[in-house]
N, C-alpha and C. Protein backbone atom coordinates (compact mmCIF):
# COMPACT_ATOMS: atom_id res chain seq x y z
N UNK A 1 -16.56 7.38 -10.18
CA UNK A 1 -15.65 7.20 -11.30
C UNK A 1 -14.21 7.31 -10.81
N UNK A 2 -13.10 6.75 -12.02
CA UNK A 2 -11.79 6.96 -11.26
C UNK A 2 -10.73 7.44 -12.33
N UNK A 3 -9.89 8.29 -12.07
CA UNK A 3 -8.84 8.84 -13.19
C UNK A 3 -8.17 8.09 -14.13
N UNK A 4 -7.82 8.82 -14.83
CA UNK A 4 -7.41 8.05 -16.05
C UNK A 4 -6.10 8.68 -16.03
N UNK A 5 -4.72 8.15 -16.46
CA UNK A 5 -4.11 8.87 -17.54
C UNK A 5 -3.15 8.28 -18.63
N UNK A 6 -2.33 9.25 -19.33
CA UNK A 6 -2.42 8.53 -20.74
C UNK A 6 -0.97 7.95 -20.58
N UNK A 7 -0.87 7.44 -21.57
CA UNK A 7 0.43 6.37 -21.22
C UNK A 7 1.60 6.84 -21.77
N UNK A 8 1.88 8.72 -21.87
CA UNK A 8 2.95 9.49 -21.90
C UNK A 8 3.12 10.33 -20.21
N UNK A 9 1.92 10.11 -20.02
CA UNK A 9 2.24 10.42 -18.15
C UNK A 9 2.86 9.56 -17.64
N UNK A 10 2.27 8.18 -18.05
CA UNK A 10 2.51 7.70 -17.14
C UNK A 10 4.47 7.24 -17.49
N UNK A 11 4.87 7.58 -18.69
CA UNK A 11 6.04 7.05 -19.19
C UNK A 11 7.08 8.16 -18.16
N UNK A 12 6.36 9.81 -18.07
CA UNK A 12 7.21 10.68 -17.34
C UNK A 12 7.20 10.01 -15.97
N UNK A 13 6.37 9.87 -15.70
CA UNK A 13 6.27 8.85 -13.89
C UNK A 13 7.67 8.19 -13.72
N UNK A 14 7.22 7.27 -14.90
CA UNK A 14 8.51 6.39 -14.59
C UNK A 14 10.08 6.63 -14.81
N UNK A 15 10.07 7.64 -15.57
CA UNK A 15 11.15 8.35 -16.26
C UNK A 15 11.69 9.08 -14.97
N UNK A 16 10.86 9.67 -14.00
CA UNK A 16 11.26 10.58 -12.83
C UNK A 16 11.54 9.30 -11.80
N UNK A 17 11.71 8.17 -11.69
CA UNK A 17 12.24 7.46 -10.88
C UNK A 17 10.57 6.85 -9.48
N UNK A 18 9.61 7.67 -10.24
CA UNK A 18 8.25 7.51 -9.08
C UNK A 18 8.28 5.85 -8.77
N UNK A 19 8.24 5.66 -7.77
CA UNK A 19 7.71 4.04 -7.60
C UNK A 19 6.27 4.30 -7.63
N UNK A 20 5.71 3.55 -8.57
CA UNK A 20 4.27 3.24 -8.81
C UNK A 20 3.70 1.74 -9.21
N UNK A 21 2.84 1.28 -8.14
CA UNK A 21 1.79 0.16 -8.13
C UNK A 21 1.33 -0.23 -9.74
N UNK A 22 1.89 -0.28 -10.85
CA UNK A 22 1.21 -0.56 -11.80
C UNK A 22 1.23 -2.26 -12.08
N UNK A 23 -0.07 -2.51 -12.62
CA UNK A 23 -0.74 -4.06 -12.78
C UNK A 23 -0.91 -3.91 -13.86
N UNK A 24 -0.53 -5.24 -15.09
CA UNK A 24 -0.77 -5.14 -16.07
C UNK A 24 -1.91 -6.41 -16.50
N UNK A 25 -3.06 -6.00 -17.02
CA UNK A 25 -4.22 -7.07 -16.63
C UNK A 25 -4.55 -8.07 -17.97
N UNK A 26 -3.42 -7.89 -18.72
CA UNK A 26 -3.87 -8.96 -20.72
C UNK A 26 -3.21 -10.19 -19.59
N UNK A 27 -3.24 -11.12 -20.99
CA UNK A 27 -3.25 -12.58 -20.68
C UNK A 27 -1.86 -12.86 -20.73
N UNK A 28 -1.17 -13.87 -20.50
CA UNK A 28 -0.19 -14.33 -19.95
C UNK A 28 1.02 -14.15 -21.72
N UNK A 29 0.09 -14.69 -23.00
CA UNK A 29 0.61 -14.53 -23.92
C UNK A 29 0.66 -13.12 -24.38
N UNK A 30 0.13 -12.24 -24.34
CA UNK A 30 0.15 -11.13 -24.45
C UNK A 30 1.42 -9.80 -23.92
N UNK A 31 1.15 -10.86 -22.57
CA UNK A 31 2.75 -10.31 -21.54
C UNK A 31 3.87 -10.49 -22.25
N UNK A 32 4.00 -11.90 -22.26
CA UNK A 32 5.18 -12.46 -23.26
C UNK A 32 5.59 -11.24 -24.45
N UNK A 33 4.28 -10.81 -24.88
CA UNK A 33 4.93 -10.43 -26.52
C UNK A 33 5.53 -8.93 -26.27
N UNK A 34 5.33 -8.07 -24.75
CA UNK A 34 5.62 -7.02 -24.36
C UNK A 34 4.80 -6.76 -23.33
N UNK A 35 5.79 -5.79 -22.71
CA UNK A 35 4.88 -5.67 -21.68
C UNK A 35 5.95 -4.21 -20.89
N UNK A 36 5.62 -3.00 -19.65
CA UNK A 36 6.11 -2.78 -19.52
C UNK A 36 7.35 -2.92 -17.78
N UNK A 37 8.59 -2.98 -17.94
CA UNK A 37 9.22 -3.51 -16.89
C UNK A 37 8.80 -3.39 -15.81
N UNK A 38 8.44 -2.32 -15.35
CA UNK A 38 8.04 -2.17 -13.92
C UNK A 38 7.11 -2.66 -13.23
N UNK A 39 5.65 -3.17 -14.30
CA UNK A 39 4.23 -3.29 -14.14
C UNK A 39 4.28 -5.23 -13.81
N UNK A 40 3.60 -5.10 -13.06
CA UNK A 40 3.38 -6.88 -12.49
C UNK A 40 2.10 -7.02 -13.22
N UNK A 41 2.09 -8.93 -13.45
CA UNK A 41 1.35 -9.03 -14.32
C UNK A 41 0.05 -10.16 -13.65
N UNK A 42 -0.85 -9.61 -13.52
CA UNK A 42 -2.29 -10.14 -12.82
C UNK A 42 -3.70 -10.03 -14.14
N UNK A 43 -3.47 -11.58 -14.75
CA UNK A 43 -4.32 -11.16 -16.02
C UNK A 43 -5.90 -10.92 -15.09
N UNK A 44 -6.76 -10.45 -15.86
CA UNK A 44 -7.77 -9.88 -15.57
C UNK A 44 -8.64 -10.99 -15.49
N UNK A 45 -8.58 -11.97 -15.76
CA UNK A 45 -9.23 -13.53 -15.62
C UNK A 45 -9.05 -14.03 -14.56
N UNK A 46 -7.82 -13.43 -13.54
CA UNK A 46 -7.33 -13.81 -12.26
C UNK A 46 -7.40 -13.28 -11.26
N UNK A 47 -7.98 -11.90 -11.79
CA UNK A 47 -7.81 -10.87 -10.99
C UNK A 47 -8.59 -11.65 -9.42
N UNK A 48 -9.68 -11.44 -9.60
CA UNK A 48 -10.75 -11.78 -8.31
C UNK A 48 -9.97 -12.80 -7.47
N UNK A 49 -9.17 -13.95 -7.77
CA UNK A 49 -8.52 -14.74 -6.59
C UNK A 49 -7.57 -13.95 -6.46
N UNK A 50 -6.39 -13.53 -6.79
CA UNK A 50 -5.39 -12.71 -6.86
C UNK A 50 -5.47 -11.27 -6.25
N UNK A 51 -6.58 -10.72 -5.74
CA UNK A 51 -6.93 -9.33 -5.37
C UNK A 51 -6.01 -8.93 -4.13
N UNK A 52 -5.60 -9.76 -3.56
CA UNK A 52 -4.74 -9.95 -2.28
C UNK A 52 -3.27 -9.45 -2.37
N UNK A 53 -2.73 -9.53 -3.89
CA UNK A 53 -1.58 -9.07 -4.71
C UNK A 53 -1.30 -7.68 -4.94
N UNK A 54 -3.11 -7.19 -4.38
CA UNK A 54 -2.67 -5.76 -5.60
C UNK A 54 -2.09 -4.66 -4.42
N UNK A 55 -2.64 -4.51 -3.17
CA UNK A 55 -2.27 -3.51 -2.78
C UNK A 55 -0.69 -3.54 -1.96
N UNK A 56 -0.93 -2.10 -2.28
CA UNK A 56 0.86 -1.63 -1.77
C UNK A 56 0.82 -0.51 -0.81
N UNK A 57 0.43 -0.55 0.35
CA UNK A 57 0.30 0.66 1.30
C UNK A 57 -0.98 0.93 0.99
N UNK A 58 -0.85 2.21 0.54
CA UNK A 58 -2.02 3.23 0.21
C UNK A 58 -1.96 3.79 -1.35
N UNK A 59 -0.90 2.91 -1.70
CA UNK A 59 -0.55 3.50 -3.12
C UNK A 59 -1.80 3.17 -4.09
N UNK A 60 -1.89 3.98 -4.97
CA UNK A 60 -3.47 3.68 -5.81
C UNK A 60 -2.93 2.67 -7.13
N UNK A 61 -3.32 2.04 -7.59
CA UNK A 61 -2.89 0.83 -8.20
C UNK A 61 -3.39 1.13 -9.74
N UNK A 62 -2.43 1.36 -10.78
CA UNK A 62 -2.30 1.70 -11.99
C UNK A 62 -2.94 0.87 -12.73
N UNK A 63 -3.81 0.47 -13.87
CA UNK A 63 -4.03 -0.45 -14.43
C UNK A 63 -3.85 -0.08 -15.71
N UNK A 64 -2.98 -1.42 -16.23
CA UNK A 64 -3.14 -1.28 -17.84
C UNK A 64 -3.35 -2.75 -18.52
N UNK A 65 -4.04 -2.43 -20.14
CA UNK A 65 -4.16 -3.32 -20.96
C UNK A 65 -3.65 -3.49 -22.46
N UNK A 66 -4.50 -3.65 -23.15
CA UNK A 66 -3.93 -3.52 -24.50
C UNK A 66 -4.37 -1.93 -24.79
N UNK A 67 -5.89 -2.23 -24.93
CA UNK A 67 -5.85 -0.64 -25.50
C UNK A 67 -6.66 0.51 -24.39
N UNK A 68 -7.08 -0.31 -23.30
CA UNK A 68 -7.69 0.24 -22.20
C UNK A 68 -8.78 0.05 -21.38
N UNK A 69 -9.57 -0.60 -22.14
CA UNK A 69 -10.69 -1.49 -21.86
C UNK A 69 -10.78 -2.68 -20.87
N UNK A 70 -10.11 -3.56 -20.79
CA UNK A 70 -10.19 -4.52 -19.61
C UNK A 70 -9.68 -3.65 -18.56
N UNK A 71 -8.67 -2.98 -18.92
CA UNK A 71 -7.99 -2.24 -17.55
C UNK A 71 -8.77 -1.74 -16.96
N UNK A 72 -10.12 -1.06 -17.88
CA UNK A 72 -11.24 -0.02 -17.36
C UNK A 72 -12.17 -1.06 -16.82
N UNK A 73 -12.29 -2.21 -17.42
CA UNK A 73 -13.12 -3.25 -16.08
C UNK A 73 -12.88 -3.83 -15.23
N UNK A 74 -11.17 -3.82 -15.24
CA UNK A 74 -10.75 -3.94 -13.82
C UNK A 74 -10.79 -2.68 -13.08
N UNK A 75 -10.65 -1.93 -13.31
CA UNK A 75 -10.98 -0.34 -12.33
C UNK A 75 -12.26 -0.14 -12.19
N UNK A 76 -13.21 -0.72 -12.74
CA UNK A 76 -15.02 -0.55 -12.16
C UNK A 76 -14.78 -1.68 -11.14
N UNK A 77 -14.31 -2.79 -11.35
CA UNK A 77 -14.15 -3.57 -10.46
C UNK A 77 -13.40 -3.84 -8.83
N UNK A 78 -12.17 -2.99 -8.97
CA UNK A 78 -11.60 -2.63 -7.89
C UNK A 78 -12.28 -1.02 -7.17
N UNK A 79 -12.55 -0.58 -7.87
CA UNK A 79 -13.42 0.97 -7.45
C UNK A 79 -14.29 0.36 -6.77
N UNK A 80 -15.39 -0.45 -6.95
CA UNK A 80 -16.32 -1.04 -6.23
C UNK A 80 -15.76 -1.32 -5.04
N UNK A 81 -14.75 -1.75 -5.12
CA UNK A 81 -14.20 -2.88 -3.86
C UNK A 81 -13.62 -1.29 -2.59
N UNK A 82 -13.94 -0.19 -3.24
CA UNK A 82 -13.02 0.62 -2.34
C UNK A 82 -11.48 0.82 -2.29
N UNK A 83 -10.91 0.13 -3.82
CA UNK A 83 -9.58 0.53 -4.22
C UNK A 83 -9.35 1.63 -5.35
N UNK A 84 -8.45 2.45 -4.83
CA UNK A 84 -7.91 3.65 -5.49
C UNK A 84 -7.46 3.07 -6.57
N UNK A 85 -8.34 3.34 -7.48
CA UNK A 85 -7.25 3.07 -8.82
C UNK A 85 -7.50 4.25 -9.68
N UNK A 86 -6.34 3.95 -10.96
CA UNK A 86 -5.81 4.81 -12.11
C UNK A 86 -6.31 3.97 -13.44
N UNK A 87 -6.80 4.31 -14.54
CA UNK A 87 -6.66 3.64 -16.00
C UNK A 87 -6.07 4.20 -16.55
N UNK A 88 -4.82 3.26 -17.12
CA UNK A 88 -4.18 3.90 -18.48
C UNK A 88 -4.84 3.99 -19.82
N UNK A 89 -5.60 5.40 -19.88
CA UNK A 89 -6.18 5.43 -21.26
C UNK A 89 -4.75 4.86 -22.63
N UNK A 90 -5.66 4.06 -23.26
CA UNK A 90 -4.92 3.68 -24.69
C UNK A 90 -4.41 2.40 -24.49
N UNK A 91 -3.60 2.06 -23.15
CA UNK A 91 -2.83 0.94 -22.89
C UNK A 91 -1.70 0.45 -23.58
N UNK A 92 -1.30 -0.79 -23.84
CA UNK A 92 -0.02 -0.65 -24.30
C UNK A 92 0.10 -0.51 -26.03
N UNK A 93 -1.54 -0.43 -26.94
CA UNK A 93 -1.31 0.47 -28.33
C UNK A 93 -0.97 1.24 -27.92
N UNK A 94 -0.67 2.35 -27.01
CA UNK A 94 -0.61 3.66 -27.29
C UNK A 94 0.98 3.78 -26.30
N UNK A 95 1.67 3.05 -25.82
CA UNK A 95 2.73 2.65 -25.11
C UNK A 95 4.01 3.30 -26.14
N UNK A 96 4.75 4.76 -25.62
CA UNK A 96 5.67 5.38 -26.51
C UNK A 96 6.98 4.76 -25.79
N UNK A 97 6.77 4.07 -24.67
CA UNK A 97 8.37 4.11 -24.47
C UNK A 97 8.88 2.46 -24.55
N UNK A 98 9.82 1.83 -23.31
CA UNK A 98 10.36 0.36 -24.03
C UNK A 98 9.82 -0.42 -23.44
N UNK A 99 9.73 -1.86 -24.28
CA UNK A 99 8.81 -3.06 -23.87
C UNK A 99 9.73 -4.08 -23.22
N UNK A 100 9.63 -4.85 -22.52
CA UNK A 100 9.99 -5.55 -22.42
C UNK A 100 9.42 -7.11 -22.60
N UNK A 101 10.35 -8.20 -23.09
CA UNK A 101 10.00 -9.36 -23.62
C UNK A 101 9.91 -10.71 -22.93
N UNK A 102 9.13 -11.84 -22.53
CA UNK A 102 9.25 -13.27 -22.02
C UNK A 102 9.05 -12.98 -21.00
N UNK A 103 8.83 -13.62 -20.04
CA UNK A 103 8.41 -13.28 -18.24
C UNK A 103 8.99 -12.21 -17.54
């Protein structure tokens, strides 16, 4: 299994200046309507050709979605593969801080 955490951790993360690997895995329209700045966007439909994108060193690779669920099947999916990952329980419903809009 692989950690989770909630998407007020992860808002202090970013708030403390942490550089963190986060992937955001909804669909391209979804991005558009918000999304958050830091997080690159690899919809989860793409993931498998695109896997080549995700890593960053050794850094463990954040995943988020809408409400947590694809993110969590992309993290059974990269866990398999022998990548460190994180799920953002809730995803971006549960997203307290700012969105950003269009690509």
């Amino acid at each position: 299994m692989y950690p989770e955490i909630t998407t007020a951790e992860l808002e202090n993360q970013l708030k403390e200046g942490k550089s963190l690997n986060l992937v955001d895995v909804r669909e391209p329209d979804e991005w558009q309507a918000g999304h958050i700045k830091e997080a690159r966007s690899i919809p989860l439909s793409e993931l498998q050709e695109r896997i080549n994108e995700l890593q960053q060193g050794d850094q463990e690779i954040i995943l988020i979605c809408r409400s947590g669920g694809r993110s969590g099947k992309a993290c059974d999916f990269l866990h398999a593969q022998g990548y460190k990952v994180v799920n953002v329980a809730g995803g971006m419903l549960q997203w307290p801080g700012e969105v950003t809009y269009g690509e």
